[in-house]
Structure formats: C-alpha cells, structure tokens
C-alpha atoms as a PDB file:
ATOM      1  CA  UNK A   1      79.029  95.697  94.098  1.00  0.00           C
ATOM      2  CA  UNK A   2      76.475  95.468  91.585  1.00  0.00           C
ATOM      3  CA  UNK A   3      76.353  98.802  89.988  1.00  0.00           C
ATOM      4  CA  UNK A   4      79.469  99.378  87.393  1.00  0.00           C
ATOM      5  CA  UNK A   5      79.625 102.941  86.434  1.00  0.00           C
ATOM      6  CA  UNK A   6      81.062 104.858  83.477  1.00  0.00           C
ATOM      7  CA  UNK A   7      84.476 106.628  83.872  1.00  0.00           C
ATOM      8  CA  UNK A   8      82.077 110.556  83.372  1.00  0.00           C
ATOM      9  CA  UNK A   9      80.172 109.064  86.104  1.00  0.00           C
ATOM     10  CA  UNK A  10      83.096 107.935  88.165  1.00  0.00           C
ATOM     11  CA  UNK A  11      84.726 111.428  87.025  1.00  0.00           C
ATOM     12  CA  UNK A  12      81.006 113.268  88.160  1.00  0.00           C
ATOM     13  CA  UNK A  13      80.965 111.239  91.934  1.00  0.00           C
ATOM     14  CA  UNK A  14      84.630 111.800  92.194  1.00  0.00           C
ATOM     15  CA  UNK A  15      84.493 115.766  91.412  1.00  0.00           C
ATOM     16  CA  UNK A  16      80.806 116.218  93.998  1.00  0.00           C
ATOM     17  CA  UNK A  17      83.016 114.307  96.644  1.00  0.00           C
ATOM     18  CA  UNK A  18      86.042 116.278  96.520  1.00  0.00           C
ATOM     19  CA  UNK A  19      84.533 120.069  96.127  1.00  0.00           C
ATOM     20  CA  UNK A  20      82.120 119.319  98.921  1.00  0.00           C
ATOM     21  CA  UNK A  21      85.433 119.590 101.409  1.00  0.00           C
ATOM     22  CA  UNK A  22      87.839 121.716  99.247  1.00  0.00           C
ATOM     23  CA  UNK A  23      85.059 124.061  98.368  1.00  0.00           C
ATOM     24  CA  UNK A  24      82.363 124.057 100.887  1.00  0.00           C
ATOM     25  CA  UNK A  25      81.394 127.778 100.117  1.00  0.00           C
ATOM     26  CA  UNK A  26      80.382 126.642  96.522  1.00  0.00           C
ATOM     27  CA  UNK A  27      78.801 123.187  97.307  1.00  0.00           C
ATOM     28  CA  UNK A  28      76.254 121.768  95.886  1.00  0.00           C
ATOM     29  CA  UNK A  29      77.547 122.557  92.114  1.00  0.00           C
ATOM     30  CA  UNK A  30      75.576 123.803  89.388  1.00  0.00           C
ATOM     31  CA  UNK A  31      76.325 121.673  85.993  1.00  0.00           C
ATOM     32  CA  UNK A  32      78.546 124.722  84.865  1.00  0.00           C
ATOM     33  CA  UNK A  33      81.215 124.609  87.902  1.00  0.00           C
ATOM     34  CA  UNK A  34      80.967 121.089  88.047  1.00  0.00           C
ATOM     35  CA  UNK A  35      82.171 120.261  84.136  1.00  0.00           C
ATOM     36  CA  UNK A  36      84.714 122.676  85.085  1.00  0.00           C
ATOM     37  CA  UNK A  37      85.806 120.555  87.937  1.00  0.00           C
ATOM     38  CA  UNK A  38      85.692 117.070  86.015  1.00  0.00           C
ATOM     39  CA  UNK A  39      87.737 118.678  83.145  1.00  0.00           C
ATOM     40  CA  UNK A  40      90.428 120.230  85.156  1.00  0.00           C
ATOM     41  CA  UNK A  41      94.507 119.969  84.742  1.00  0.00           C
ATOM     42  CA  UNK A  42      95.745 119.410  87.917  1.00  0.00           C
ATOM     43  CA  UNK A  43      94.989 116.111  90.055  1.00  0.00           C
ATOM     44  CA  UNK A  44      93.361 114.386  87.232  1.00  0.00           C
ATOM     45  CA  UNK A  45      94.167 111.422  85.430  1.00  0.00           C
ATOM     46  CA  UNK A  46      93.082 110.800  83.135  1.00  0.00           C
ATOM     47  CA  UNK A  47      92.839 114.830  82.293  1.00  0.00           C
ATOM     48  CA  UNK A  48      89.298 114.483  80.338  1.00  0.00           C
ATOM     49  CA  UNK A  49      87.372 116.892  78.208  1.00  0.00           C
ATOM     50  CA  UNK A  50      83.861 116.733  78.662  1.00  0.00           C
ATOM     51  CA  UNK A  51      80.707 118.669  77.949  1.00  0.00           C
ATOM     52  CA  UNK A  52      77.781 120.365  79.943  1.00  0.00           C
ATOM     53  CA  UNK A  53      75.837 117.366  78.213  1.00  0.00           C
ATOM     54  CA  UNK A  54      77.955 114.665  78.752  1.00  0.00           C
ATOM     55  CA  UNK A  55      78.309 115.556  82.638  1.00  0.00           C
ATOM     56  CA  UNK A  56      74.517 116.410  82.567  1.00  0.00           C
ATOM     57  CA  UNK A  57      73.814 112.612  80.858  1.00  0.00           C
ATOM     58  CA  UNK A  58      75.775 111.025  83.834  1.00  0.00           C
ATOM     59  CA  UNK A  59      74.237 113.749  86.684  1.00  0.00           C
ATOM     60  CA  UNK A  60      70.974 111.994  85.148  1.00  0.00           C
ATOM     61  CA  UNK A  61      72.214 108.306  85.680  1.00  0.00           C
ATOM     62  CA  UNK A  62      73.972 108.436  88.700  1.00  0.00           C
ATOM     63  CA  UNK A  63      70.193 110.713  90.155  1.00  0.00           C
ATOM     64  CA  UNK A  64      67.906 107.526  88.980  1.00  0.00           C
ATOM     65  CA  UNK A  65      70.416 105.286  91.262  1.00  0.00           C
ATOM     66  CA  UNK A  66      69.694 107.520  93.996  1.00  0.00           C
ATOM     67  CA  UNK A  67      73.100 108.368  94.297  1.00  0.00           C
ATOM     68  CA  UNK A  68      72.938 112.490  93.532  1.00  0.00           C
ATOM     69  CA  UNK A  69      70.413 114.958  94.655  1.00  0.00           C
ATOM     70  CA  UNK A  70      69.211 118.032  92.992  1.00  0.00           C
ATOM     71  CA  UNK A  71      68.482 121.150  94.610  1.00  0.00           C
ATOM     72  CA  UNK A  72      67.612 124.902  93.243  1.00  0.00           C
ATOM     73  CA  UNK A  73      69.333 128.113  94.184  1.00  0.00           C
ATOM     74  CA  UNK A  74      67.290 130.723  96.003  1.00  0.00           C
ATOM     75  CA  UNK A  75      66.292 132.461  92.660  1.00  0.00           C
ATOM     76  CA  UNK A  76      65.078 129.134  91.478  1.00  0.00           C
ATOM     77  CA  UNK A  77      66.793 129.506  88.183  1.00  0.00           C
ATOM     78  CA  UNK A  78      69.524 127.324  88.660  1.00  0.00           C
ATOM     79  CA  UNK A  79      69.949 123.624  89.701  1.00  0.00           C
ATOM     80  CA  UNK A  80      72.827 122.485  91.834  1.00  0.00           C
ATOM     81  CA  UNK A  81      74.178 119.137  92.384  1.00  0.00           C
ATOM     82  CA  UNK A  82      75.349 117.325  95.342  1.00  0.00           C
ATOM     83  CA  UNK A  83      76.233 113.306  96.077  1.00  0.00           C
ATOM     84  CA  UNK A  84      74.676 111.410  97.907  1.00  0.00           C
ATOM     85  CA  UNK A  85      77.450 108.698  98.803  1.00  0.00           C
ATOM     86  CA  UNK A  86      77.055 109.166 103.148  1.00  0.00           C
ATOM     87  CA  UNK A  87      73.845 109.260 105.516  1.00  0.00           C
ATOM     88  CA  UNK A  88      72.201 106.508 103.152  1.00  0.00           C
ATOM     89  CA  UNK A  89      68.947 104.689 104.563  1.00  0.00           C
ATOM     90  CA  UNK A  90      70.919 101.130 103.080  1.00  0.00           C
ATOM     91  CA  UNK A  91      74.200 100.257 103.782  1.00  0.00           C
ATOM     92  CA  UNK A  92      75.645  99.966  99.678  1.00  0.00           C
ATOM     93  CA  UNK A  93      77.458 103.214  99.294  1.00  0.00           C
ATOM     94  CA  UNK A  94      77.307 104.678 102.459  1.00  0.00           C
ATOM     95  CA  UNK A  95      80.522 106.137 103.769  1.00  0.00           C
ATOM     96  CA  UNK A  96      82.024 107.489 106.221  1.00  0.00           C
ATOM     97  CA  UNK A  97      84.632 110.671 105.612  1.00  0.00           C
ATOM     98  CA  UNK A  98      87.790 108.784 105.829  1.00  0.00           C
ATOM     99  CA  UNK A  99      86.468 106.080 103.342  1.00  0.00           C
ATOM    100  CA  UNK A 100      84.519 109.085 100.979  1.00  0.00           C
ATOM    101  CA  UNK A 101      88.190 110.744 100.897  1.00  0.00           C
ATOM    102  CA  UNK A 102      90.144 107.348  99.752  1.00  0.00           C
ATOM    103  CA  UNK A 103      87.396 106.511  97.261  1.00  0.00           C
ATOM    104  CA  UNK A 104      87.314 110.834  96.038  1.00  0.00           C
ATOM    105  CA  UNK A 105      91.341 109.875  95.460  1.00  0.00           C
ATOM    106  CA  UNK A 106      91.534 106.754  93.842  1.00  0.00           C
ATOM    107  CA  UNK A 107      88.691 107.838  91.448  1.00  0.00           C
ATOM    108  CA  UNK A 108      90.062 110.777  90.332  1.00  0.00           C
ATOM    109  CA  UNK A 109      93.689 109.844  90.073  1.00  0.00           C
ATOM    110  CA  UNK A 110      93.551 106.204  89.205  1.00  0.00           C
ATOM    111  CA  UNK A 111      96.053 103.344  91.110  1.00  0.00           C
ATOM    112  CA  UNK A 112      98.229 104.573  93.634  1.00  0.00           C
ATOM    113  CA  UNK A 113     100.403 103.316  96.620  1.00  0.00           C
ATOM    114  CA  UNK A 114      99.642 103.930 100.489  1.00  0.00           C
ATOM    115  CA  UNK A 115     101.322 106.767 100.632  1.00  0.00           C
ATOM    116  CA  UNK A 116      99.916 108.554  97.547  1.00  0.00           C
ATOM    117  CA  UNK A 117      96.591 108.045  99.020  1.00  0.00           C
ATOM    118  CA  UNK A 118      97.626 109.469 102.290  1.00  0.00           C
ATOM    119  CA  UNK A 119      99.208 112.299 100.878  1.00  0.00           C
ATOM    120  CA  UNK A 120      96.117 113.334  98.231  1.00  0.00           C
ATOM    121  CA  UNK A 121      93.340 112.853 100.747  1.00  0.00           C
ATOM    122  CA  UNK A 122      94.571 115.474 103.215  1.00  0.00           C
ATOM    123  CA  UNK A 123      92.406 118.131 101.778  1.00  0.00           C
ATOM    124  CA  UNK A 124      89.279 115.978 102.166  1.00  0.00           C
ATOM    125  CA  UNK A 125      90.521 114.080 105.259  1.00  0.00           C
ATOM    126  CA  UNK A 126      93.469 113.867 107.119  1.00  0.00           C
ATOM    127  CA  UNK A 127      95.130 110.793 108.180  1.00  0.00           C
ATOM    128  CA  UNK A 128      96.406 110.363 111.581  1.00  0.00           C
ATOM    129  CA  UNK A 129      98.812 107.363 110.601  1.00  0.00           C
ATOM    130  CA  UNK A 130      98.712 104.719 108.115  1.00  0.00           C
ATOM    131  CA  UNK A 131      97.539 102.333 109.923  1.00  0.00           C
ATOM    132  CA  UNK A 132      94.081 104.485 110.000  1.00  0.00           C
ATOM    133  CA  UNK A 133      94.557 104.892 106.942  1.00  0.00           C
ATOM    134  CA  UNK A 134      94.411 100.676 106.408  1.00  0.00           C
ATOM    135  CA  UNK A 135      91.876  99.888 108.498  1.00  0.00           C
ATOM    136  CA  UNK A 136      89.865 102.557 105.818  1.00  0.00           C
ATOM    137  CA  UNK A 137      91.399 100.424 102.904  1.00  0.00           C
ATOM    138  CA  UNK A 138      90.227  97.776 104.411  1.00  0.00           C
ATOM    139  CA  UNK A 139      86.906  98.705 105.652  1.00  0.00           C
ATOM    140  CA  UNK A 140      86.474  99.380 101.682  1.00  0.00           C
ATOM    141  CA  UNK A 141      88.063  95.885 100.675  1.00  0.00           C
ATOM    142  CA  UNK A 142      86.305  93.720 102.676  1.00  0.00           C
ATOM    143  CA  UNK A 143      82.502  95.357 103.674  1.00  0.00           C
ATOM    144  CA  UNK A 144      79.708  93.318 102.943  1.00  0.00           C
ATOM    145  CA  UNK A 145      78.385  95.858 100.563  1.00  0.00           C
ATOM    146  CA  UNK A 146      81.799  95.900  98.514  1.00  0.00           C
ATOM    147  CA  UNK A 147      84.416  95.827  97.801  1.00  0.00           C
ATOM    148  CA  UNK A 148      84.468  98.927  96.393  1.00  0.00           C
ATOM    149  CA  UNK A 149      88.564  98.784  96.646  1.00  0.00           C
ATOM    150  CA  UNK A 150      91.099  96.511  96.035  1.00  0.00           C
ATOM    151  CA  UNK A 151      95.351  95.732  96.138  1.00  0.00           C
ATOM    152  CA  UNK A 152      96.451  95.269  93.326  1.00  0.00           C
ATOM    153  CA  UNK A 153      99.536  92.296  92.459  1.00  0.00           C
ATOM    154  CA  UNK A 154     102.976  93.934  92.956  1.00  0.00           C
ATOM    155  CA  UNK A 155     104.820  93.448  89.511  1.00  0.00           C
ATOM    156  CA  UNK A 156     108.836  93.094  89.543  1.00  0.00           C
ATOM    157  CA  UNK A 157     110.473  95.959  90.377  1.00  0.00           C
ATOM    158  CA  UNK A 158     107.606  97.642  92.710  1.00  0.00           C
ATOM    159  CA  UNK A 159     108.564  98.501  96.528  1.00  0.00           C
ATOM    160  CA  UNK A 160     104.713  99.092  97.482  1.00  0.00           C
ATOM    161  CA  UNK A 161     101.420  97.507  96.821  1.00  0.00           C
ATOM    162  CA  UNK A 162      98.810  99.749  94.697  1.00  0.00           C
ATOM    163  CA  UNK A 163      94.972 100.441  95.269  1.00  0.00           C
ATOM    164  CA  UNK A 164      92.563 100.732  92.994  1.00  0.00           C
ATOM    165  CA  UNK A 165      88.416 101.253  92.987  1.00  0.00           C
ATOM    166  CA  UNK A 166      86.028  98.611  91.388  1.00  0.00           C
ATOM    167  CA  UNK A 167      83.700 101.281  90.592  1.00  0.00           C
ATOM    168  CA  UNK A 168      83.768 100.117  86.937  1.00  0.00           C
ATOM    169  CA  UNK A 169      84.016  96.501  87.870  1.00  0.00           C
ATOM    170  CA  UNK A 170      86.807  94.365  88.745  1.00  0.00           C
ATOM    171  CA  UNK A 171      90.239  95.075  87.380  1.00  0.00           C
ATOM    172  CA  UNK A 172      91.927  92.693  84.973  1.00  0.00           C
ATOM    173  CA  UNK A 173      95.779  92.842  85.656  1.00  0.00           C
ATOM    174  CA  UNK A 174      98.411  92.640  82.918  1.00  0.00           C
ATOM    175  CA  UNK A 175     100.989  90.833  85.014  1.00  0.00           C
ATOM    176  CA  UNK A 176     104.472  89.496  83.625  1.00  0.00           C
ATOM    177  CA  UNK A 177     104.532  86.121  82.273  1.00  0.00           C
ATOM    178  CA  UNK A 178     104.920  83.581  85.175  1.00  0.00           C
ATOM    179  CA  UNK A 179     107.661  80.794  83.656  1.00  0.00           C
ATOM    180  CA  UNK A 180     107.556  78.830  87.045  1.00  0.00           C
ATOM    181  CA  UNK A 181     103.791  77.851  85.793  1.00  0.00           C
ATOM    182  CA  UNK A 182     105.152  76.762  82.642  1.00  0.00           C
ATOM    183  CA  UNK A 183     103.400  72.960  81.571  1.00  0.00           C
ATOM    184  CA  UNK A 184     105.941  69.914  82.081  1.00  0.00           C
ATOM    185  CA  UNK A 185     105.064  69.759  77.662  1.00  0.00           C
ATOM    186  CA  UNK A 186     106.474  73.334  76.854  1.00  0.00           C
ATOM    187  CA  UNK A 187     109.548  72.852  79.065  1.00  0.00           C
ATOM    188  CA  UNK A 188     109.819  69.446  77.596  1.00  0.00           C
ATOM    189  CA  UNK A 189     109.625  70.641  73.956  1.00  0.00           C
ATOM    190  CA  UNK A 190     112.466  73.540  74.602  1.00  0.00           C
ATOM    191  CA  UNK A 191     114.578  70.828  75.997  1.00  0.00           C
ATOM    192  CA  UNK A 192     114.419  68.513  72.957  1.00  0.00           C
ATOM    193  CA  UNK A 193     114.739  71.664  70.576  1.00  0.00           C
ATOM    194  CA  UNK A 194     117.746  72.739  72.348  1.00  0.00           C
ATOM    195  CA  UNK A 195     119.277  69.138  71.850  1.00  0.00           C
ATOM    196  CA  UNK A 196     118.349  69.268  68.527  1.00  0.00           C
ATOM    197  CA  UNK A 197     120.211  72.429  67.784  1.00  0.00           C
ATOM    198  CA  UNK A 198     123.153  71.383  69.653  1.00  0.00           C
ATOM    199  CA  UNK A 199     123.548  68.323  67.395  1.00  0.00           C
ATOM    200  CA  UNK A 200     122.893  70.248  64.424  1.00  0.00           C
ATOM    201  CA  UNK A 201     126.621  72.955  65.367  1.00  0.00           C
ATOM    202  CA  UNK A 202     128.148  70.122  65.879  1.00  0.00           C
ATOM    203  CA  UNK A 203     127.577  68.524  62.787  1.00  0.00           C
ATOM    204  CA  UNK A 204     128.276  71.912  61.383  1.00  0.00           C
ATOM    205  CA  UNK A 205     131.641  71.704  63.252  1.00  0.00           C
ATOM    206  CA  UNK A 206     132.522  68.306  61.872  1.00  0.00           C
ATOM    207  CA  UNK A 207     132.111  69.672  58.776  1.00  0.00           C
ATOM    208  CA  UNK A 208     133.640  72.699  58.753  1.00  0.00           C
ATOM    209  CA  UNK A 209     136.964  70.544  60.449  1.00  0.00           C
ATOM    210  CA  UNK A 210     136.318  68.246  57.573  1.00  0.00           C
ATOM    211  CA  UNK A 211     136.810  71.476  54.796  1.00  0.00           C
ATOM    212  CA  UNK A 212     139.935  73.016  56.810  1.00  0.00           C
ATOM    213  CA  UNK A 213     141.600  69.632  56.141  1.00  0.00           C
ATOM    214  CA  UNK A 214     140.888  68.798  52.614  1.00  0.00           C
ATOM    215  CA  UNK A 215     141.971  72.698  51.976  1.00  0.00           C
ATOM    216  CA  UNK A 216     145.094  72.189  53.892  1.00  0.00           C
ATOM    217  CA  UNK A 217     145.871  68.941  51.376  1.00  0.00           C
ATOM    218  CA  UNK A 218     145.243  71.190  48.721  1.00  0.00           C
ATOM    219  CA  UNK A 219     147.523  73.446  49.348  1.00  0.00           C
ATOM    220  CA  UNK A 220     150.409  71.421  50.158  1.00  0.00           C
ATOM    221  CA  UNK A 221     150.129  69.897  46.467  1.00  0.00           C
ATOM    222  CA  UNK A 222     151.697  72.684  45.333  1.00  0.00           C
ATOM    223  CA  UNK A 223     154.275  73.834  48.358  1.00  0.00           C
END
C-alpha cells in the first residue's frame, strides 16, 4: 500500500465507514456531525479530541486522493461528506462490505483478536462464522493491492493472534527479548563471568574459614 495516512485521517475514513451502516438516515455527514463522530467516548481508542479544522484539514487530504466525495444538501448551504472506499474504477481500496466492516473496526479501535472483530463489526456487517470472517482477514492480508491488514506475533501469555491495519504503514512490534538467539560470544562471556564469581566466594570462604580459626586460637589463650 503506498498511501500512509494520519491517525485524523484514519479516525475521518473510519467514522464515514461506520455511520454510513449505523446511521444511514444521516449519511453523508456534514463536517459538524462528523467531528462529533471522530471525537466520541464509546468504541474509540484512542478517545481523540479534534476540531472542525483538524477533521476539515484531513476531509481535504483524504478528497485530493480520491478517497471522499463531497456533496451539498438540498438548500445548498451545507456540504456533506461521504467515503469513497467501495465501487472504485481501480482495484487499491476497493472493498467489499465484509472487508469495509473489518477495516471500519480495526481503525477505530486499534489491535484486536478474531473474536473482537467479529463481535464489533455486527452493526456494519454480520458474520456468519469465523471462518467468513478469515477468508475477509485474509482477502485484506494477502490482495495484490495490500495488505491493508496484518497478524500480529503472539507474545507470552496470549491465547489468540491480534489484527491490526497498515493504514499508517507497517507496524513495528515490541516483542520480548528472544534469549534462544543469543550470540555463542554473550553466552560465552556469562559463562566465564559466572566462573569468575564462583572462584571469587570461594576464596571468600577460604578466608573467612581461615579468620574462624585464628579467632578460635585466640580465644583458647585465655580459657
């Protein structure tokens, strides 16, 4: 994917996406209802603050990519905004509903498990089974045009994989330290340390043996 967005952007797409099935009745969005959308509470993470301007800046950026239209109300007064993310005339970023509804998830809440997605897209697009909901996933993962989604490395302790969107470019994971790829130098230097501190307590021992004696003939000098 050659376009890497800004997280308003992301937030913008995200918000279009998801009121355009949740809210038919007020789709397309004017810039008012649809900084109210990117700043709500609920389903959000991260929970953002922006302004008319900031969401009008990205409604701007995301229009010269082609990827939102404008349209007027039937006064004429007021502009509305709608994405433009299915029915493209080139395959990059053209998607079906079940695919719109995992990417409308993932961007708005961030990593999640099979399961999460399954259970957040249901008011965009429901699931039959997970296994549609893979093959989606997948479809996403592995397109020509993508990926625009990928699984992320299960870290100790996880019982299910995570998904994430590349919409801001790849993700760079912080994953525990790996000893088992440890160089045959590092392992080599803790070995001769350790030794080195072994022979050191038992010098220390020898010693301290050494002292317990030489107090004990002290003593008995005057028993």
């Amino acid at each position: 994917m050659e376009l890497e967005f800004s997280a308003i952007e992301i937030r913008v797409l995200a918000c279009l996406v998801e009121k355009e099935s949740t809210t038919p009745e007020s789709y397309p969005l004017t810039l008012n209802s649809l900084t109210r959308a990117a700043n709500q509470l609920s389903n959000r993470e991260p929970v953002m603050k922006l302004s008319e301007m900031e969401v009008q800046e990205s409604l701007d950026s995301l229009s010269r990519n082609m990827l939102v239209s404008t349209r007027s109300s039937s006064e004429g007064r007021v502009i509305k905004y709608s994405h433009r993310l299915r029915d493209r005339r080139t395959p990059e970023f053209d998607f079906e509903q079940p695919e719109l509804a995992v990417i409308a998830i993932l961007l708005l809440r961030g990593p999640q498990t099979l399961g999460e997605i399954r259970t957040r897209t249901a008011r965009i697009h429901q699931f039959n089974d997970m296994q549609e909901l893979s093959a989606s996933i997948n479809k996403l993962s592995e397109g020509s045009d993508g990926p625009y989604v990928k699984q992320l490395s299960r870290h100790p302790g996880q019982k299910e994989a995570r998904y994430t969107h590349l919409f801001a470019g790849d993700v760079e994971e912080n994953l525990p330290p790996d000893y088992s790829s440890q160089s045959a130098e590092s392992v080599k230097a803790g070995f001769e340390q350790s030794e080195v501190l072994e022979q050191r307590v038992k010098q220390l021992e020898e010693e301290l043996s050494s002292l317990q004696d030489e107090f004990q003939t002290f003593v008995k000098q005057f028993e």
